[in-house]
C-alpha atoms as a PDB file:
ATOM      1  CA  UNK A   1    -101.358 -54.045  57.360  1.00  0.00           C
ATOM      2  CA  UNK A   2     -99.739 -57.104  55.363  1.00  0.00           C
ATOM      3  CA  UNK A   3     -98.254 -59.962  57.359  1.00  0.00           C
ATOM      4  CA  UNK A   4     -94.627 -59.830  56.844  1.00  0.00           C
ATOM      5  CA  UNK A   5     -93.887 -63.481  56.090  1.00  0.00           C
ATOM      6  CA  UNK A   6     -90.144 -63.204  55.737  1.00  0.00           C
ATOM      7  CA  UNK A   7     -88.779 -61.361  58.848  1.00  0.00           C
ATOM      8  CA  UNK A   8     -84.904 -61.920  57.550  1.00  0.00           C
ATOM      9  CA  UNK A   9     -85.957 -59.050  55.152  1.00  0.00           C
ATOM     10  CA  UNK A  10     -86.746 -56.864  58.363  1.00  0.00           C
ATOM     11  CA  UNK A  11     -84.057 -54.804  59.433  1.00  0.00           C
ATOM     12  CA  UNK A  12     -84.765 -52.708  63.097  1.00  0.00           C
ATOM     13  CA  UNK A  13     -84.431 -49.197  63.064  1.00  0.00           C
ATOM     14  CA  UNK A  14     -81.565 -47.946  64.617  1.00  0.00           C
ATOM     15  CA  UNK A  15     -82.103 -44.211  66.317  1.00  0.00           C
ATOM     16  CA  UNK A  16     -78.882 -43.709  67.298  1.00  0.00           C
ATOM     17  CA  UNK A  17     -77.914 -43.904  63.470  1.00  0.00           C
ATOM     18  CA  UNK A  18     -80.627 -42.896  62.171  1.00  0.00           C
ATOM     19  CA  UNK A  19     -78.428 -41.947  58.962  1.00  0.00           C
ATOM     20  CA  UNK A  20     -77.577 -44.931  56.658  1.00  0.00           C
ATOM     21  CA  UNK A  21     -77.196 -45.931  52.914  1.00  0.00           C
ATOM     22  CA  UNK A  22     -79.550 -48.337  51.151  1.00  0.00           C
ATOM     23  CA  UNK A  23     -78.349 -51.320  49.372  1.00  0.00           C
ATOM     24  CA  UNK A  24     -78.868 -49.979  46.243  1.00  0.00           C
ATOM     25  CA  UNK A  25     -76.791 -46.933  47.205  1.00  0.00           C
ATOM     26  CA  UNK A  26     -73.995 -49.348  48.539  1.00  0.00           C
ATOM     27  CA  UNK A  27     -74.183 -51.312  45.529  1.00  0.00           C
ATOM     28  CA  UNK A  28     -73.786 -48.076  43.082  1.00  0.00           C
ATOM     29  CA  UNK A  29     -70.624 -46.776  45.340  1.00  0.00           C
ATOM     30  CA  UNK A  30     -68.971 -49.908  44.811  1.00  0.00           C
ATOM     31  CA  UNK A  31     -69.293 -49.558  41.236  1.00  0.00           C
ATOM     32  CA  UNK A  32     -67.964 -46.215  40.879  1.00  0.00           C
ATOM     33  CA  UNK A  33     -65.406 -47.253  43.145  1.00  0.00           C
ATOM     34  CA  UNK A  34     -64.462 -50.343  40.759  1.00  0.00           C
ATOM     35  CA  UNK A  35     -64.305 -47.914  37.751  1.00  0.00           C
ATOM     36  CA  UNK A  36     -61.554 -46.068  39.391  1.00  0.00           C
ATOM     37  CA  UNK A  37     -59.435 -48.902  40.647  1.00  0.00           C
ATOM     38  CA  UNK A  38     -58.865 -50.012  37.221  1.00  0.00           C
ATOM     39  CA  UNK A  39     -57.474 -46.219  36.460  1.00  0.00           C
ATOM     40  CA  UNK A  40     -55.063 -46.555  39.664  1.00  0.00           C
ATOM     41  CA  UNK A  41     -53.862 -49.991  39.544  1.00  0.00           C
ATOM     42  CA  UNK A  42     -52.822 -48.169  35.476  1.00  0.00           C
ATOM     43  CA  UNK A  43     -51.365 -45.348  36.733  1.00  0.00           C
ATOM     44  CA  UNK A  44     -49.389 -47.615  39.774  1.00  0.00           C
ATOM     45  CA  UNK A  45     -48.297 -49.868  36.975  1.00  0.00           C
ATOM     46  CA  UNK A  46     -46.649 -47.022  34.800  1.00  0.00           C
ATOM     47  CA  UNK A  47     -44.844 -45.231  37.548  1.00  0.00           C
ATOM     48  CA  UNK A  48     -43.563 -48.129  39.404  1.00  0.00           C
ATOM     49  CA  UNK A  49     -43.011 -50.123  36.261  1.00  0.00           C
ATOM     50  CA  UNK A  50     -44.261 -53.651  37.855  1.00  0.00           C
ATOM     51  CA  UNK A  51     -47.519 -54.988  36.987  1.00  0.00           C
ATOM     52  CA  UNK A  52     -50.094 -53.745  40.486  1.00  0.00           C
ATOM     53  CA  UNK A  53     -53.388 -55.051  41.107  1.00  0.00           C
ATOM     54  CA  UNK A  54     -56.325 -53.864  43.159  1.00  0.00           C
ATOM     55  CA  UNK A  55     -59.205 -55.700  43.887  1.00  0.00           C
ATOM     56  CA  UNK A  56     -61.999 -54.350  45.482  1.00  0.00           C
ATOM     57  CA  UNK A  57     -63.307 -57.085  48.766  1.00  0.00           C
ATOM     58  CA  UNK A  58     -66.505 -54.910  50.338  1.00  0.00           C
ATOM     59  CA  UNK A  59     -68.078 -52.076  50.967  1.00  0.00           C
ATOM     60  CA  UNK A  60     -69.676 -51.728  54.811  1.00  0.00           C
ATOM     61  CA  UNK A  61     -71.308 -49.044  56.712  1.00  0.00           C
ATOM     62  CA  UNK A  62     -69.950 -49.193  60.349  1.00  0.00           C
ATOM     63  CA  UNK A  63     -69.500 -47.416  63.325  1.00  0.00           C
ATOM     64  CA  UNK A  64     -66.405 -45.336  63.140  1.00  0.00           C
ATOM     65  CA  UNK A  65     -65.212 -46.543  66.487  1.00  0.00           C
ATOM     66  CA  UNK A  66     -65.459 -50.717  65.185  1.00  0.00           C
ATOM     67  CA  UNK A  67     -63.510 -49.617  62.347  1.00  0.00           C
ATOM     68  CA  UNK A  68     -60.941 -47.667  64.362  1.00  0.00           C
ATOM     69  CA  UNK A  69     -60.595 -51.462  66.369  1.00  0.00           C
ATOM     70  CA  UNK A  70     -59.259 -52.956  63.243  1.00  0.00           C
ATOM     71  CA  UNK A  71     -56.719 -50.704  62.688  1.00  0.00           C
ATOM     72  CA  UNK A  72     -53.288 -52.245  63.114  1.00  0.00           C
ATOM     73  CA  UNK A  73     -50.814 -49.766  64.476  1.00  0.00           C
ATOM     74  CA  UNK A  74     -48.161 -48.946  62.853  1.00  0.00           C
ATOM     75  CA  UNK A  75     -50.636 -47.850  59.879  1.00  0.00           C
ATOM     76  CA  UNK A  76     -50.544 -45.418  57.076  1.00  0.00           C
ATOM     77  CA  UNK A  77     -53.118 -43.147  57.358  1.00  0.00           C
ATOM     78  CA  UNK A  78     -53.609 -40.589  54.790  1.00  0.00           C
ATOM     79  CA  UNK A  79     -56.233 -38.282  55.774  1.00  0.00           C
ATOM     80  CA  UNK A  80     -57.742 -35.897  53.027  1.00  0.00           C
ATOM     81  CA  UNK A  81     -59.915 -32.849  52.636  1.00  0.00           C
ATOM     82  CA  UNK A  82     -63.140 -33.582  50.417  1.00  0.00           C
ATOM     83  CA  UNK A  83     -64.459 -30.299  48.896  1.00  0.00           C
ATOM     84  CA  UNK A  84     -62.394 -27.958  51.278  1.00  0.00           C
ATOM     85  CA  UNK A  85     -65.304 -29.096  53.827  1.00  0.00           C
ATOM     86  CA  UNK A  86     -65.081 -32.693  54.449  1.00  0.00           C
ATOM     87  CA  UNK A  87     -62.749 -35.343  54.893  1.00  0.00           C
ATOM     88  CA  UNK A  88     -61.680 -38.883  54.090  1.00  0.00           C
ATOM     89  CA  UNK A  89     -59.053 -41.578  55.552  1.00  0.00           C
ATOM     90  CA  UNK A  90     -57.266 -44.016  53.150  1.00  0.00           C
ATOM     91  CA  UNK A  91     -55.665 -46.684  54.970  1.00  0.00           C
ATOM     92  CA  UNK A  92     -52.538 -48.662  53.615  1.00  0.00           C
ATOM     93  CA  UNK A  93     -50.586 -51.310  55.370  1.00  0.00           C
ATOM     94  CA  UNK A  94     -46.891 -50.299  56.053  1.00  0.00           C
ATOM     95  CA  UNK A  95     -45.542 -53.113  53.908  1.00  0.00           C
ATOM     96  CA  UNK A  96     -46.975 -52.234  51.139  1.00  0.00           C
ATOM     97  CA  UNK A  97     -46.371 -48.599  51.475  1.00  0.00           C
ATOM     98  CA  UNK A  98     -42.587 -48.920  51.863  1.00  0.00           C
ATOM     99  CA  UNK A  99     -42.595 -50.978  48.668  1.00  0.00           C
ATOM    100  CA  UNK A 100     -44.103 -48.287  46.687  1.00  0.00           C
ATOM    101  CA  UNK A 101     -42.033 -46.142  47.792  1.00  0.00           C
ATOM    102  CA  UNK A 102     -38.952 -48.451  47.166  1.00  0.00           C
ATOM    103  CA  UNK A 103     -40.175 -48.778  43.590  1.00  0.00           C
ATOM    104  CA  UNK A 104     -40.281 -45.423  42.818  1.00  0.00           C
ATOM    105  CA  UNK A 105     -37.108 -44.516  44.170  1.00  0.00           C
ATOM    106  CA  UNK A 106     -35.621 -47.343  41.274  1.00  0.00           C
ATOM    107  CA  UNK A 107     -35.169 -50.164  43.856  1.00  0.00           C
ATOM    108  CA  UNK A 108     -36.368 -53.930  42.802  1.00  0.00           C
ATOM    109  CA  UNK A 109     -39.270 -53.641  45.588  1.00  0.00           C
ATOM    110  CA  UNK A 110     -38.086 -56.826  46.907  1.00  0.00           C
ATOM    111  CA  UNK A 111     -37.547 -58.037  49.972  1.00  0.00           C
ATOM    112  CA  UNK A 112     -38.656 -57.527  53.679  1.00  0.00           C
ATOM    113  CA  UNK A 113     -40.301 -54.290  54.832  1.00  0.00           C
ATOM    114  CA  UNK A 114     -40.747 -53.574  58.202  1.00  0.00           C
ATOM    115  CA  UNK A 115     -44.152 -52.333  60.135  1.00  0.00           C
ATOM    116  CA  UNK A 116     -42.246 -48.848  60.765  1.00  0.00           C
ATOM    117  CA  UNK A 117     -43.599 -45.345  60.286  1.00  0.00           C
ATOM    118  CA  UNK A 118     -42.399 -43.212  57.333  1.00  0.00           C
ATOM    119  CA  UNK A 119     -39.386 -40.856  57.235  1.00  0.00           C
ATOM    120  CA  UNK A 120     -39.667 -37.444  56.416  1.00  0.00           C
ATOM    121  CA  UNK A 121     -38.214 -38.373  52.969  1.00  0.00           C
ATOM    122  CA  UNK A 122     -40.526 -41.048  52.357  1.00  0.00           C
ATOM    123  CA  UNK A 123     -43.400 -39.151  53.345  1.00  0.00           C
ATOM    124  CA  UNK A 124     -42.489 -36.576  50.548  1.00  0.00           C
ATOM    125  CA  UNK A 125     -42.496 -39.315  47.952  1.00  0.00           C
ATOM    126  CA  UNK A 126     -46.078 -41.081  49.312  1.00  0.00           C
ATOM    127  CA  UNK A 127     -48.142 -37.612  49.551  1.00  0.00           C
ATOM    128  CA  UNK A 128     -46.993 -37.474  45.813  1.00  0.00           C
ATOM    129  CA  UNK A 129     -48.423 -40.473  44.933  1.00  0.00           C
ATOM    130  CA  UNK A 130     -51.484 -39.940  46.913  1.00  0.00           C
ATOM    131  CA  UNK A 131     -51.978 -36.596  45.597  1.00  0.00           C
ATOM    132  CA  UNK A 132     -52.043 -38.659  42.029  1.00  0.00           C
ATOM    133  CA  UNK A 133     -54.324 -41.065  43.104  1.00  0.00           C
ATOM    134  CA  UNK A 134     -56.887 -38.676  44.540  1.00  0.00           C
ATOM    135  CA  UNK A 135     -56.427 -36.440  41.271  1.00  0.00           C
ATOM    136  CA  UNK A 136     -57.494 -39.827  39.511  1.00  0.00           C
ATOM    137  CA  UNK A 137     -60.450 -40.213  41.823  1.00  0.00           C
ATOM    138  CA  UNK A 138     -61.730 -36.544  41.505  1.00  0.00           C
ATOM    139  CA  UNK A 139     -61.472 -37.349  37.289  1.00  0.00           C
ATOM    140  CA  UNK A 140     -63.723 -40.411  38.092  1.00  0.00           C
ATOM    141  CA  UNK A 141     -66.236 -38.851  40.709  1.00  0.00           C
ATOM    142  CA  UNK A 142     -66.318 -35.467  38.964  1.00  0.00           C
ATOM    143  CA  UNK A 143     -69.633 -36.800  36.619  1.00  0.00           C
ATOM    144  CA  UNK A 144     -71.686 -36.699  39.287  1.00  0.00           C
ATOM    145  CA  UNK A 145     -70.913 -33.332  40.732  1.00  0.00           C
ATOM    146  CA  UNK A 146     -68.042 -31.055  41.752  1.00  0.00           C
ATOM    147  CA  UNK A 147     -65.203 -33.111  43.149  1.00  0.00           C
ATOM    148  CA  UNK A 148     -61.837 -31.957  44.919  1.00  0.00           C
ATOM    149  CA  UNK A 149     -59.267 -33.728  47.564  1.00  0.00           C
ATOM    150  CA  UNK A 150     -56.336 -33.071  48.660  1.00  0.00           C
ATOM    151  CA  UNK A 151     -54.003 -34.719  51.206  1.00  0.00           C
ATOM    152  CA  UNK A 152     -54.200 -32.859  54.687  1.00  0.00           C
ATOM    153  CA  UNK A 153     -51.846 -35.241  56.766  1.00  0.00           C
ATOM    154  CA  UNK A 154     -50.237 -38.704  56.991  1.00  0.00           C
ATOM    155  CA  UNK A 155     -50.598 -40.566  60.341  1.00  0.00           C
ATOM    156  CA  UNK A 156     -49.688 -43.633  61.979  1.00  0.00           C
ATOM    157  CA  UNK A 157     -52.611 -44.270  64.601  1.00  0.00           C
ATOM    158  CA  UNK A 158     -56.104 -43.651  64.001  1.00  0.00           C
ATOM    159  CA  UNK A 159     -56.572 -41.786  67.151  1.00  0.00           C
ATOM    160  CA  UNK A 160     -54.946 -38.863  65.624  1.00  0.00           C
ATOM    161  CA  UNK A 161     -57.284 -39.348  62.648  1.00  0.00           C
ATOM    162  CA  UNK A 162     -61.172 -38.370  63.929  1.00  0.00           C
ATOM    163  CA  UNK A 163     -62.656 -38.352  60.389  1.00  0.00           C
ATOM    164  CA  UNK A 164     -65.846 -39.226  62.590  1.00  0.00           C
ATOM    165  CA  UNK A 165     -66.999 -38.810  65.978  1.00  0.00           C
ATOM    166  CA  UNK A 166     -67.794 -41.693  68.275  1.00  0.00           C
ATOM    167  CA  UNK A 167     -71.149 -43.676  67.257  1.00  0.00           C
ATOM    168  CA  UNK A 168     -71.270 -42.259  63.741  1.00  0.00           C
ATOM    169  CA  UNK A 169     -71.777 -44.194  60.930  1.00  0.00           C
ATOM    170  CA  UNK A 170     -68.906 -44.353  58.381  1.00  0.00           C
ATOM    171  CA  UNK A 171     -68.515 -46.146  54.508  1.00  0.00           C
ATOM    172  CA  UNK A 172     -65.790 -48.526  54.959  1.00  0.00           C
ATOM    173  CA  UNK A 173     -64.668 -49.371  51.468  1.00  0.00           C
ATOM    174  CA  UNK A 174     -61.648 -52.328  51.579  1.00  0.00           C
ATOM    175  CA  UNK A 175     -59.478 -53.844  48.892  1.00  0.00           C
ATOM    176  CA  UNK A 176     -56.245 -56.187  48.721  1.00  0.00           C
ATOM    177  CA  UNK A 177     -53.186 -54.442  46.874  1.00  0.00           C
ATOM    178  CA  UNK A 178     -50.917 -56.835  44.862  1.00  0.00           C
ATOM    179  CA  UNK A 179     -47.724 -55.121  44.122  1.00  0.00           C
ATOM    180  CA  UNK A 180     -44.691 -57.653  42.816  1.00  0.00           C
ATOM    181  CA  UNK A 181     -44.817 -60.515  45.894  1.00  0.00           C
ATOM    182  CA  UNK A 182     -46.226 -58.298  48.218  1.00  0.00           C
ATOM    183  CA  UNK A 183     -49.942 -58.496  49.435  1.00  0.00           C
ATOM    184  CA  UNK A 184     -51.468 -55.682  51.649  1.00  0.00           C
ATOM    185  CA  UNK A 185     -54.878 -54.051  52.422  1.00  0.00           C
ATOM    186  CA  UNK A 186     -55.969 -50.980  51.496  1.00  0.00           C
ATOM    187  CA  UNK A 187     -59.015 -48.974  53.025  1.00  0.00           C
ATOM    188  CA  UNK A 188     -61.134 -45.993  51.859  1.00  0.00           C
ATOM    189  CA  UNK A 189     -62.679 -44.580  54.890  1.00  0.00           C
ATOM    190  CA  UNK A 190     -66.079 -41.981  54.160  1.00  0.00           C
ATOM    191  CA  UNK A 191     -67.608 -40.500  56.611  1.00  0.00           C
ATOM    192  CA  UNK A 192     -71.887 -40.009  55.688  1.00  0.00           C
ATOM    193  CA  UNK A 193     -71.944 -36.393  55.728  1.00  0.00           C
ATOM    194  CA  UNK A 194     -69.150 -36.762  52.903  1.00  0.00           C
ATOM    195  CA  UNK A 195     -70.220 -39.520  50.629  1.00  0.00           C
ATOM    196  CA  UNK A 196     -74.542 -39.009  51.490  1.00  0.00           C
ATOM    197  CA  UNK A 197     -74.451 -36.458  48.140  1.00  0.00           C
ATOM    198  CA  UNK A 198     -72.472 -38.791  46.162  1.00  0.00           C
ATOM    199  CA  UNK A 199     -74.894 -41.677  47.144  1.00  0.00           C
ATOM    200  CA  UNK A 200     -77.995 -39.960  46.676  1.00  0.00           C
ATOM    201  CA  UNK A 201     -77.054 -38.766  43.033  1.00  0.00           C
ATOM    202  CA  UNK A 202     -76.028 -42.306  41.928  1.00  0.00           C
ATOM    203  CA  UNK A 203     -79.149 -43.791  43.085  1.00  0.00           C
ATOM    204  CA  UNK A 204     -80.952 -41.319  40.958  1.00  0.00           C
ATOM    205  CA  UNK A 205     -78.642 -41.735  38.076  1.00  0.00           C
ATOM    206  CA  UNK A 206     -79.488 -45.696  38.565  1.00  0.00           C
ATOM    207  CA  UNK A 207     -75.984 -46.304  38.368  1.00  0.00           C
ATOM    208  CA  UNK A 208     -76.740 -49.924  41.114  1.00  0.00           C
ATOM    209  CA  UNK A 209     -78.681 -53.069  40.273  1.00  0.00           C
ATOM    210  CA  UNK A 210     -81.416 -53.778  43.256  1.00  0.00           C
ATOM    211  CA  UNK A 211     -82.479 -57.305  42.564  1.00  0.00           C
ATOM    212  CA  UNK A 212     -83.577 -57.170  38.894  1.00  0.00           C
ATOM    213  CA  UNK A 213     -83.907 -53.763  38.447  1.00  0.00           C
ATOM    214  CA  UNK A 214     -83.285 -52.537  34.659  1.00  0.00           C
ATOM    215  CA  UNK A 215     -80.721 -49.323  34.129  1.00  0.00           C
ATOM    216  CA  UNK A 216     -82.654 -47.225  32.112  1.00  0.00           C
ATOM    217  CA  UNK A 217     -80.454 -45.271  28.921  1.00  0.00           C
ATOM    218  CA  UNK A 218     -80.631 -41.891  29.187  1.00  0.00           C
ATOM    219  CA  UNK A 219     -79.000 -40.677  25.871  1.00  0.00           C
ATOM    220  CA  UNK A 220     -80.090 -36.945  26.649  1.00  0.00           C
ATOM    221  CA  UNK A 221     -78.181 -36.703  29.404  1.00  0.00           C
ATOM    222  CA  UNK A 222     -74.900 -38.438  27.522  1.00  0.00           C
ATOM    223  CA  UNK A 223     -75.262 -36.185  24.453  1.00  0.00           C
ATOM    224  CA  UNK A 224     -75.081 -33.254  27.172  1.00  0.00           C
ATOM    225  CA  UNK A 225     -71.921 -34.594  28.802  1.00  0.00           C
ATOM    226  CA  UNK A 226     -70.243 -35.070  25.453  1.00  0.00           C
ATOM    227  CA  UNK A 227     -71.238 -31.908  23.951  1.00  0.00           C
ATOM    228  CA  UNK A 228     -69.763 -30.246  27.155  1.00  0.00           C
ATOM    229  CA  UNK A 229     -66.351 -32.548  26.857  1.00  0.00           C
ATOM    230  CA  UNK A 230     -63.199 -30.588  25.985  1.00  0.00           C
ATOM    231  CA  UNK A 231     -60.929 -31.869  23.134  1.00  0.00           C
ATOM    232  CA  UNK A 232     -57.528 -30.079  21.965  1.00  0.00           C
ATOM    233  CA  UNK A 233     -57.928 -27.727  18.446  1.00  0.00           C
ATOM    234  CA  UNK A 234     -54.395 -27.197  17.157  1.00  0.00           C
ATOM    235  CA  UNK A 235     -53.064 -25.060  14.103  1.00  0.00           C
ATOM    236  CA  UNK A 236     -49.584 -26.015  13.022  1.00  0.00           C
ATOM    237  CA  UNK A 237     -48.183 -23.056  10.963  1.00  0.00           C
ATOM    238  CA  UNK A 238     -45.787 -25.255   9.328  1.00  0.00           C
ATOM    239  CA  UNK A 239     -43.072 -27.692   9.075  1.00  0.00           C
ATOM    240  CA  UNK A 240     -39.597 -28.642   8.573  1.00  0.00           C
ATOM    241  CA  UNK A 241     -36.531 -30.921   8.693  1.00  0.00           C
ATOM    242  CA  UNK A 242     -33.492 -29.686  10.600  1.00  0.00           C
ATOM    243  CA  UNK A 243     -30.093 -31.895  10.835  1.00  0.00           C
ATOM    244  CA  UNK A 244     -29.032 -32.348  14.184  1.00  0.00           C
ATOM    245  CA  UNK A 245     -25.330 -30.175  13.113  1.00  0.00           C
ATOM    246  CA  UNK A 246     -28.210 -27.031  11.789  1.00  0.00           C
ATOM    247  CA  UNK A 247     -30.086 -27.280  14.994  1.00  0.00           C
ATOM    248  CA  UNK A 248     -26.981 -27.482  17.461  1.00  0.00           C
ATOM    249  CA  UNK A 249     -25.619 -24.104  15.210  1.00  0.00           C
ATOM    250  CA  UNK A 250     -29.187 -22.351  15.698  1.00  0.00           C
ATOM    251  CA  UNK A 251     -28.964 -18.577  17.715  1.00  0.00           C
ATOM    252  CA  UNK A 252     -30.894 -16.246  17.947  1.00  0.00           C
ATOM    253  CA  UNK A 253     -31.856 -13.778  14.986  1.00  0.00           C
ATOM    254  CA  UNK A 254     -31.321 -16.955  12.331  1.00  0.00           C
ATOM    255  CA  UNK A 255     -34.498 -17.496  10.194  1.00  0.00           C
ATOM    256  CA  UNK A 256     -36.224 -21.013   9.752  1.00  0.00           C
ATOM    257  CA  UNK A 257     -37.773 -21.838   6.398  1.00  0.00           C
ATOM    258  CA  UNK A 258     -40.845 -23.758   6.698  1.00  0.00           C
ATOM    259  CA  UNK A 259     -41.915 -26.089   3.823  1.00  0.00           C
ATOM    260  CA  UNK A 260     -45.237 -24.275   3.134  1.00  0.00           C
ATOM    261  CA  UNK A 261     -46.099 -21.426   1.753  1.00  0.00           C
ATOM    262  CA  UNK A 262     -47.492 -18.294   3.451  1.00  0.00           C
ATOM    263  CA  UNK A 263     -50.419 -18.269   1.062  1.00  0.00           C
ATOM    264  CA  UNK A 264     -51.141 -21.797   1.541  1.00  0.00           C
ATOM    265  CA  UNK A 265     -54.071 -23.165   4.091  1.00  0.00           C
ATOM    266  CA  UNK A 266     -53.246 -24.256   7.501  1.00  0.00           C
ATOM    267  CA  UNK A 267     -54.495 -27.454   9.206  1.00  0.00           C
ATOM    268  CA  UNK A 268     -56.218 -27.934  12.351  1.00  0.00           C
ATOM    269  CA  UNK A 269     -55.947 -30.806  13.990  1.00  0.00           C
ATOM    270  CA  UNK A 270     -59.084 -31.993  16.856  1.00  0.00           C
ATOM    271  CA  UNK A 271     -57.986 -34.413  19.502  1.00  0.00           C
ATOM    272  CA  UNK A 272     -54.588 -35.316  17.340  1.00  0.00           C
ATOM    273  CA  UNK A 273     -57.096 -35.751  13.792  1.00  0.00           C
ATOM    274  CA  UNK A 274     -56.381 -33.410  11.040  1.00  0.00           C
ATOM    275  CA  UNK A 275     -60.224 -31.800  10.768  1.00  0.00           C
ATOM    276  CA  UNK A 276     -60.237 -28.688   8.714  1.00  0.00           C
ATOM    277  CA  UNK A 277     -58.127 -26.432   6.190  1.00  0.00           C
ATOM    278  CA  UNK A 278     -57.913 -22.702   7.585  1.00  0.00           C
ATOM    279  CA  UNK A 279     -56.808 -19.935   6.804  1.00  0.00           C
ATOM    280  CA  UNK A 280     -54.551 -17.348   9.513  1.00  0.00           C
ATOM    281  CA  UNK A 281     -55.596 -14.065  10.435  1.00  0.00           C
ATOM    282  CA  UNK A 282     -56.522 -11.658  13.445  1.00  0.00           C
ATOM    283  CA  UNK A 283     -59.716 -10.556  15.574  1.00  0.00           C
ATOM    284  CA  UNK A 284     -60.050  -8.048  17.882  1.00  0.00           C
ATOM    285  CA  UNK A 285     -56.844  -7.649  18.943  1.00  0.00           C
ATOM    286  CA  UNK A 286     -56.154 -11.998  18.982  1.00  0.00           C
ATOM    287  CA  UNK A 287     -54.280 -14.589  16.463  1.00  0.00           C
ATOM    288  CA  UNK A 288     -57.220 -16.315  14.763  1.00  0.00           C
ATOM    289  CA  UNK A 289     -58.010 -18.747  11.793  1.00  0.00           C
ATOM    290  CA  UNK A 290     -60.835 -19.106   9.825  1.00  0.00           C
ATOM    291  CA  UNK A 291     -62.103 -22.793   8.325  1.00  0.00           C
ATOM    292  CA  UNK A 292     -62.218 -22.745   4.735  1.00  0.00           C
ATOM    293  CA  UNK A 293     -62.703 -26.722   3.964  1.00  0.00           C
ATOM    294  CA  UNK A 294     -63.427 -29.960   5.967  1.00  0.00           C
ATOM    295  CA  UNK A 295     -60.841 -32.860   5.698  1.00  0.00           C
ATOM    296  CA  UNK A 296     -62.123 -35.990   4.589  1.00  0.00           C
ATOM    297  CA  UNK A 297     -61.811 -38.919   6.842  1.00  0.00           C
ATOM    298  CA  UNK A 298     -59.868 -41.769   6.032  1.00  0.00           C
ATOM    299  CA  UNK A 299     -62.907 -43.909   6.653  1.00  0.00           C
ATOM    300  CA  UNK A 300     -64.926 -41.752   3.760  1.00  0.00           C
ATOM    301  CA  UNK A 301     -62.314 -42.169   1.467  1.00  0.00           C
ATOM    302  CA  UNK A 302     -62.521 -46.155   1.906  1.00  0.00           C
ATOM    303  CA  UNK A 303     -65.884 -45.777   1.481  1.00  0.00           C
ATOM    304  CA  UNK A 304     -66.001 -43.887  -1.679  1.00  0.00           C
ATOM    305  CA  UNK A 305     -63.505 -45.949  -3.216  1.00  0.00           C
ATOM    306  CA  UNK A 306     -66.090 -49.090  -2.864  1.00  0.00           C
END
């Protein structure tokens, strides 16, 4: 046996938790959890229409019960189903919350909120945003493997919130919420039997940096993922211009003339780029259209032109 000469690089095992992330697993949770704050401190932007920032502080295993001790009480406590099997806490101060919900009702946002629980009313309007926030977070966590949550219930004190029994370790994930002059925290709570998949799979994707470690490319496995990516394929069957006097007289039975002829090709468009000419028709029973000619891309023609 080697002589450890460094024992701050020793860490005792614990048996009564004998469950716990490594660094490298902590490290790759925090990244996937910075990729997703950017998308919600976007979408909290747009729908309260005042610039919101989220930035992430740490990311700490603990026991469930010292995390429960920090609690303040009055908080909002949004629990959530992971999967239909697990479950999650997110943790917001009431300050905060009652701003949110102040912008999106149209108020300035301003001003002094009190450390109150929610009405029924305001708990309407939160769940919706939560609900859009965890839709964002499935998006994001949805490359590693299936990913679905959903808000169960909204609480004020943690004791009516056991995402955890007593002694059990739990991913405390916290970040400080800037929204107009107001500052608040915000806490992701996972329990291990919830985010131990998610953890293993990113430390095999070497999504974390341990020390020096390289990440390794892995271009077969992103020419699978885009190849498996869904983009919108549209077939306008034609055009025209309408006054706004013709379209207010429009009922039903009146006839439309398009611009194009019928025995002219269609376009589709791919993701909102004209692609291909086609042609319409039916198969087995359905509307289809078959590609007669590719469109050149803008980019070609600039380059055939030189």
């Amino acid at each position: 046996m080697g002589l450890v000469k460094d024992l701050k690089e020793v860490r005792p095992y614990d048996f009564q938790r004998p469950h716990q992330l490594s660094r490298l697993q902590l490290d790759a949770i925090t990244l996937m959890m910075e990729s997703y704050l950017r998308m919600a401190s976007n979408f909290l932007s747009t729908y309260l229409r005042t610039p919101v920032q989220i930035q992430h502080l740490s990311t700490e295993q603990m026991p469930y019960e010292q995390y429960v001790e920090t609690v303040a009480i009055p908080s909002v406590l949004a629990l959530f189903t992971i999967n239909q099997s697990g479950s999650g806490l997110f943790e917001s101060s009431p300050e905060v919350t009652l701003a949110m919900i102040d912008r999106a009702l149209g108020g300035p946002g301003t001003g002094h909120f009190p450390n109150r629980e929610l009405t029924e009313i305001e708990q309407t309007i939160y769940r919706r945003i939560m609900e859009r926030l965890l839709s964002l977070l499935s998006q994001n966590w949805s490359s590693l493997m299936p990913f679905e949550a959903a808000v169960d219930a909204i609480e004020y004190n943690p004791a009516f919130t056991q995402v955890a029994s007593e002694g059990d370790l739990v991913v405390v994930q916290q970040q400080q919420i800037t929204i107009d002059s107001h500052k608040g925290k915000l806490s992701w709570v996972w329990p291990y039997p919830a985010i131990q998949p998610f953890a293993m799979l990113l430390g095999r994707h070497a999504l974390g940096r341990e020390d020096d470690q390289e990440i390794m490319p892995r271009p077969q496995e992103m020419v699978r993922h885009v190849h498996h990516t869904q983009v919108p394929a549209q077939v306008v069957l034609g055009r025209t211009a309408l006054s706004l006097g013709e379209f207010h007289q429009l009922k039903v039975g009146d006839v439309v003339i398009l611009k194009n002829r019928y025995d002219q090709p269609l376009v589709m468009t791919v993701a909102h780029q004209e692609k291909f000419q086609v042609l319409a028709g039916r198969m087995g029973g359905h509307l289809a259209v078959r590609i007669t000619a590719r469109i050149a891309d803008k980019e070609d023609e600039h380059g055939g032109k030189q």
